[in-house]
C-alpha atoms as a PDB file:
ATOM      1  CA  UNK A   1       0.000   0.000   0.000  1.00  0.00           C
ATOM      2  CA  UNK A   2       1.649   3.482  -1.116  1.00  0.00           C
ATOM      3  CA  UNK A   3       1.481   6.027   1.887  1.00  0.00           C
ATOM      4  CA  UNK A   4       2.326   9.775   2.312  1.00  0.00           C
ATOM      5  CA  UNK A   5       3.881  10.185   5.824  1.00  0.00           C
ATOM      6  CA  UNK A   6       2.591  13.723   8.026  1.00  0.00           C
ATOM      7  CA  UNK A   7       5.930  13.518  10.090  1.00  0.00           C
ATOM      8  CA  UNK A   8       9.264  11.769  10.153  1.00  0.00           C
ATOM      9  CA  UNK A   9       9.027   8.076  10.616  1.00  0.00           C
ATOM     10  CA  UNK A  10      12.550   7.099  11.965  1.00  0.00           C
ATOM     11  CA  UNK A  11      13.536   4.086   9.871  1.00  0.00           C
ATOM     12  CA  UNK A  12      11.153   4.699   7.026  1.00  0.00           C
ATOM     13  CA  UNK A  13      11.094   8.460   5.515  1.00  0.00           C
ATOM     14  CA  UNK A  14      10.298  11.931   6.120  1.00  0.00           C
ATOM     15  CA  UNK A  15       7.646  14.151   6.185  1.00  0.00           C
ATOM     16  CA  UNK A  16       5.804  14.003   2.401  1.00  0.00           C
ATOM     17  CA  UNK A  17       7.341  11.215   1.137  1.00  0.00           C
ATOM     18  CA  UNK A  18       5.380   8.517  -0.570  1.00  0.00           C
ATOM     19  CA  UNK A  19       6.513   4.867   0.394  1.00  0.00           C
ATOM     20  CA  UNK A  20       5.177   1.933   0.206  1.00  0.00           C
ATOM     21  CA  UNK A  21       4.712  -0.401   3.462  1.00  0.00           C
ATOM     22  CA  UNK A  22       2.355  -3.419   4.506  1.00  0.00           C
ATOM     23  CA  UNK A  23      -1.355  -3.317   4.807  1.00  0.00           C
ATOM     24  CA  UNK A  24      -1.524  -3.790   7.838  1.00  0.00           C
ATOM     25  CA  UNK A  25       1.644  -1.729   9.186  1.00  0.00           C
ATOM     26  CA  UNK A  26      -0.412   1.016   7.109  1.00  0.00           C
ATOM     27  CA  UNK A  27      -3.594   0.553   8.528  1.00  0.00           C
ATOM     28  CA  UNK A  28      -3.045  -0.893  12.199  1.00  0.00           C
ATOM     29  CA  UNK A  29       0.157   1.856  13.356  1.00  0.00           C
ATOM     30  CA  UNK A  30       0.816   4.860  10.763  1.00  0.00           C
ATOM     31  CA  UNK A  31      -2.585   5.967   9.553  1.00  0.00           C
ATOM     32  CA  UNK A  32      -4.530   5.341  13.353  1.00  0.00           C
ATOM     33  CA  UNK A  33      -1.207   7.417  14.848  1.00  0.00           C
ATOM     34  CA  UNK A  34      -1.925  10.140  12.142  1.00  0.00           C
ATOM     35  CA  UNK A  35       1.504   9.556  11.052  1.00  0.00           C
ATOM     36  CA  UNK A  36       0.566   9.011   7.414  1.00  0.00           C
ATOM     37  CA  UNK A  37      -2.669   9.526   4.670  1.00  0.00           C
ATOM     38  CA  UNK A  38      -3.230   7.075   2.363  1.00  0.00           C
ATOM     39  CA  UNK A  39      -1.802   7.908  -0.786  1.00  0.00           C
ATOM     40  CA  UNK A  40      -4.198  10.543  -3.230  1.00  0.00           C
ATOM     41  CA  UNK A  41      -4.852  13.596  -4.871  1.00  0.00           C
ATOM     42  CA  UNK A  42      -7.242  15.048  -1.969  1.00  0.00           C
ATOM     43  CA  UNK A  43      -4.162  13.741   0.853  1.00  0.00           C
ATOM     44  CA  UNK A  44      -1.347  15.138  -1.311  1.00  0.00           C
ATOM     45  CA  UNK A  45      -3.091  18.673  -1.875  1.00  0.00           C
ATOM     46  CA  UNK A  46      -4.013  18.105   2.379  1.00  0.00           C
ATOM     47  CA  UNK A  47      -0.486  17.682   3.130  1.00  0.00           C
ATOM     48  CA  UNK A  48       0.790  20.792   1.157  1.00  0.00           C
ATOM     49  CA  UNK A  49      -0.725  22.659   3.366  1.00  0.00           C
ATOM     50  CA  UNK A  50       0.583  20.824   6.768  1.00  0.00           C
ATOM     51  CA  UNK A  51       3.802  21.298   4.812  1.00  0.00           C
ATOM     52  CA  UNK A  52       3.570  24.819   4.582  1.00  0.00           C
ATOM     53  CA  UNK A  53       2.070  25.278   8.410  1.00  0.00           C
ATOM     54  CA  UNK A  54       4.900  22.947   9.614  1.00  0.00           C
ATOM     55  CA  UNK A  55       7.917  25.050   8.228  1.00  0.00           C
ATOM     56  CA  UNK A  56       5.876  28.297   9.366  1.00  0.00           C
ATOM     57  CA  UNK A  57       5.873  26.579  13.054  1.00  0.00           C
ATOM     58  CA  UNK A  58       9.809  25.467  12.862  1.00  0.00           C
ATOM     59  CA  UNK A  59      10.777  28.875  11.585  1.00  0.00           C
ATOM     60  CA  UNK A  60       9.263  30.387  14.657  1.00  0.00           C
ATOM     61  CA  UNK A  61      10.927  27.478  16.643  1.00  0.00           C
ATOM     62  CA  UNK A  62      14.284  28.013  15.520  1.00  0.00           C
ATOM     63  CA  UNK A  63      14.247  31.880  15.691  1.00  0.00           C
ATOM     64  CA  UNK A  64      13.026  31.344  19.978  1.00  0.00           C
ATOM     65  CA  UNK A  65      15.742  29.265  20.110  1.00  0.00           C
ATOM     66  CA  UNK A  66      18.759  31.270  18.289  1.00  0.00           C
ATOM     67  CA  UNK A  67      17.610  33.287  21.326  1.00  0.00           C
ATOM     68  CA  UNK A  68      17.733  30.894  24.372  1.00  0.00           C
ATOM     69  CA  UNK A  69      20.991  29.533  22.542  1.00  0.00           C
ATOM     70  CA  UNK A  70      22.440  33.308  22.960  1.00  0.00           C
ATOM     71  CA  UNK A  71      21.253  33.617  26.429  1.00  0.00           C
ATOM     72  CA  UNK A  72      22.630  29.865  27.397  1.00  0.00           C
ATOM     73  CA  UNK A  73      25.925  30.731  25.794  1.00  0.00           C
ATOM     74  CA  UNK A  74      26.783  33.151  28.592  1.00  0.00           C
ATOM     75  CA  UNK A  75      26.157  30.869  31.567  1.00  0.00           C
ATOM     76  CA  UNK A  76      28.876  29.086  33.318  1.00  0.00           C
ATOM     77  CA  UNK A  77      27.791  26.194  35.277  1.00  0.00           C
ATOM     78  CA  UNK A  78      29.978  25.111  38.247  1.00  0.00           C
ATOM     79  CA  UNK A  79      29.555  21.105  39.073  1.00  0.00           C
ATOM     80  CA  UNK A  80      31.103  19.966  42.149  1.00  0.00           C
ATOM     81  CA  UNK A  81      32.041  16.618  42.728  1.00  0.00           C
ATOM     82  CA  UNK A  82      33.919  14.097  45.066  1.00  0.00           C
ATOM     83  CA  UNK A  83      37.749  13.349  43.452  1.00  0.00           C
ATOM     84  CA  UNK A  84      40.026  10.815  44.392  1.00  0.00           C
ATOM     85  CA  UNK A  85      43.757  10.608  43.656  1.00  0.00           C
ATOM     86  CA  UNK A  86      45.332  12.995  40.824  1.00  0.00           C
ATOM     87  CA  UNK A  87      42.051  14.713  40.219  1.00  0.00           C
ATOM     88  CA  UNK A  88      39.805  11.620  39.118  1.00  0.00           C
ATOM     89  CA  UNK A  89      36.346  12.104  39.434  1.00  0.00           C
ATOM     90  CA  UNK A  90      33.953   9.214  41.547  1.00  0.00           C
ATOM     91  CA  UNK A  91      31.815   8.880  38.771  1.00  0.00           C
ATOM     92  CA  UNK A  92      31.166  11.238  36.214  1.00  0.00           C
ATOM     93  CA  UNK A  93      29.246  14.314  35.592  1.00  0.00           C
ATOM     94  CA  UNK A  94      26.286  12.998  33.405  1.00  0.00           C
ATOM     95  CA  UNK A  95      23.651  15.318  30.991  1.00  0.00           C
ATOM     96  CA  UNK A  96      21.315  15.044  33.827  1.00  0.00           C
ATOM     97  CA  UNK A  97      23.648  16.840  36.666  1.00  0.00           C
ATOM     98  CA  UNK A  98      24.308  19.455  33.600  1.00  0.00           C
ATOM     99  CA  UNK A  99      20.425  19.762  33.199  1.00  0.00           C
ATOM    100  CA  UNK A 100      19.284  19.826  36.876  1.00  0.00           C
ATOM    101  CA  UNK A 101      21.650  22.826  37.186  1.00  0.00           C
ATOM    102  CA  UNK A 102      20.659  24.575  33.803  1.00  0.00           C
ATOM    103  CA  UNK A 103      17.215  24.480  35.684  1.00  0.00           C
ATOM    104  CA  UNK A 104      18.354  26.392  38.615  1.00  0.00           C
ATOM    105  CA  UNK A 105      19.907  29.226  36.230  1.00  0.00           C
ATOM    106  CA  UNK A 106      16.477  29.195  34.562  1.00  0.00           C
ATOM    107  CA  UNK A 107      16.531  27.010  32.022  1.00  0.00           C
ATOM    108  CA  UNK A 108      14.469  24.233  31.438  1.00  0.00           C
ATOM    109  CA  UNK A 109      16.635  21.822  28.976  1.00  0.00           C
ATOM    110  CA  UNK A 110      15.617  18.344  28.317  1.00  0.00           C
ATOM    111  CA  UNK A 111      18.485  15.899  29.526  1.00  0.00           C
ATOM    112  CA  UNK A 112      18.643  14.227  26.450  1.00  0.00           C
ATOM    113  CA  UNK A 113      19.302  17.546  24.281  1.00  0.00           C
ATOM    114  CA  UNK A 114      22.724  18.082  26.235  1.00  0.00           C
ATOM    115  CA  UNK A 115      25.261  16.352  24.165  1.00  0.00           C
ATOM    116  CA  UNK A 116      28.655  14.895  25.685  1.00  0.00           C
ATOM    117  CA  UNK A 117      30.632  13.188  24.025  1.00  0.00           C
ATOM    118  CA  UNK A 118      32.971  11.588  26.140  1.00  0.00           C
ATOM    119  CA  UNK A 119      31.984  11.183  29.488  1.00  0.00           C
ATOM    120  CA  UNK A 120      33.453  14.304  32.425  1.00  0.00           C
ATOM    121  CA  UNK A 121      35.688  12.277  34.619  1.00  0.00           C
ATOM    122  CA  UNK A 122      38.334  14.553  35.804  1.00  0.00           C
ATOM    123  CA  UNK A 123      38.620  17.977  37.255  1.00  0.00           C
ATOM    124  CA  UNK A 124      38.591  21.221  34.745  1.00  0.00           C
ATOM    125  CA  UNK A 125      36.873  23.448  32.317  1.00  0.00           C
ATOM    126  CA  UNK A 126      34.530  21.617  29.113  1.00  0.00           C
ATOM    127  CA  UNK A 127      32.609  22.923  26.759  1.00  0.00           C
ATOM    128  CA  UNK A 128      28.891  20.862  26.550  1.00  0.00           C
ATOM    129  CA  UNK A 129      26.670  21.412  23.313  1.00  0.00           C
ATOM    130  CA  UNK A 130      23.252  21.746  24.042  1.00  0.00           C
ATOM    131  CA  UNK A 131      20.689  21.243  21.203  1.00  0.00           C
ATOM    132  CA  UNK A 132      18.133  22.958  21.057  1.00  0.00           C
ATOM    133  CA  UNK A 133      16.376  22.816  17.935  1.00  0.00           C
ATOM    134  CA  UNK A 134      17.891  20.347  14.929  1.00  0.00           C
ATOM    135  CA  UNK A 135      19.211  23.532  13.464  1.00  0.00           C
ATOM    136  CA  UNK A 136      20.436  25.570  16.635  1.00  0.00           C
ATOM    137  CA  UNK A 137      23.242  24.099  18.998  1.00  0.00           C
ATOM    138  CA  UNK A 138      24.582  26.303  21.904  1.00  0.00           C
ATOM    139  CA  UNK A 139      27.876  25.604  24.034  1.00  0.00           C
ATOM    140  CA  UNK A 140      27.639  25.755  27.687  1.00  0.00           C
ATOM    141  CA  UNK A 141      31.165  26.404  29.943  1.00  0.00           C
ATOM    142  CA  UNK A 142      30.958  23.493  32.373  1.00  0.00           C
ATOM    143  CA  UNK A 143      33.115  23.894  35.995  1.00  0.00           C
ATOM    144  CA  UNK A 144      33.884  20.954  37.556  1.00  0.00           C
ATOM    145  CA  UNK A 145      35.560  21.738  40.742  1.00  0.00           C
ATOM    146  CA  UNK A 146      36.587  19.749  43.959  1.00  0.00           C
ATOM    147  CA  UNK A 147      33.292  18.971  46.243  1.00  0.00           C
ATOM    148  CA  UNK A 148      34.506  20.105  49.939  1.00  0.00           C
ATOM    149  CA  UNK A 149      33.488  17.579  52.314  1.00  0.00           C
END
């Protein structure tokens, strides 16, 4: 059965693309989920117009957060944590510590949008990428410093 998808189906296409898939995948997951139309005139001339509303919507989505992402790139975040010998961390500093205190400077960033690379096991300055929209990544200063106990 030939489909035309509303959104981005990982695995499968993006939005407007015709593909084909099962009957039943059609029927039974993307058309109930309003992830796709069954493929005609009336759903292609349909979708032009989510098409058009959609790029509207992530225009004003990427321009709110070219803002936040100027804002975030003046904080400086200082993590401490417990070290051991020559400076080693006890664990690490994960996306979530990074998030939590992101929250207390006013931010409210989703722990999976904060992108390290290599996990923060030692003492020191890093710079964390935080995406914010697929178009817009910002760079956070991250402190880790020695946790006085």
């Amino acid at each position: 059965m030939k489909v035309i998808l509303r959104q981005d189906v990982e695995k499968l296409g993006k939005m407007g693309d015709i593909v084909r898939v099962s009957d039943g995948y059609a029927r039974n997951y993307l058309i109930p989920r309003g992830l796709a139309y069954y493929a005609s005139e009336a759903a292609l001339r349909r979708l032009e117009e989510e098409r058009r509303q959609y790029q509207r919507r992530m225009e004003r989505e990427r321009v709110s957060a070219q803002q936040v992402a100027e804002r975030l790139e003046q904080v400086v975040l200082t993590i401490p944590m417990r070290v051991g010998e020559e400076g080693r961390l006890f664990g690490s500093v994960t996306p979530q510590m990074i998030a939590d205190e992101l929250q207390l400077h006013g931010f409210s960033i989703d722990r999976r949008a904060i992108l390290i690379p290599e996990p923060i096991r030692s003492l020191g300055t890093f710079e964390v990428k935080v995406r914010l929209h697929p178009e817009v990544v910002a760079t956070v200063k991250v402190w880790v410093t020695s946790a006085e106990e």
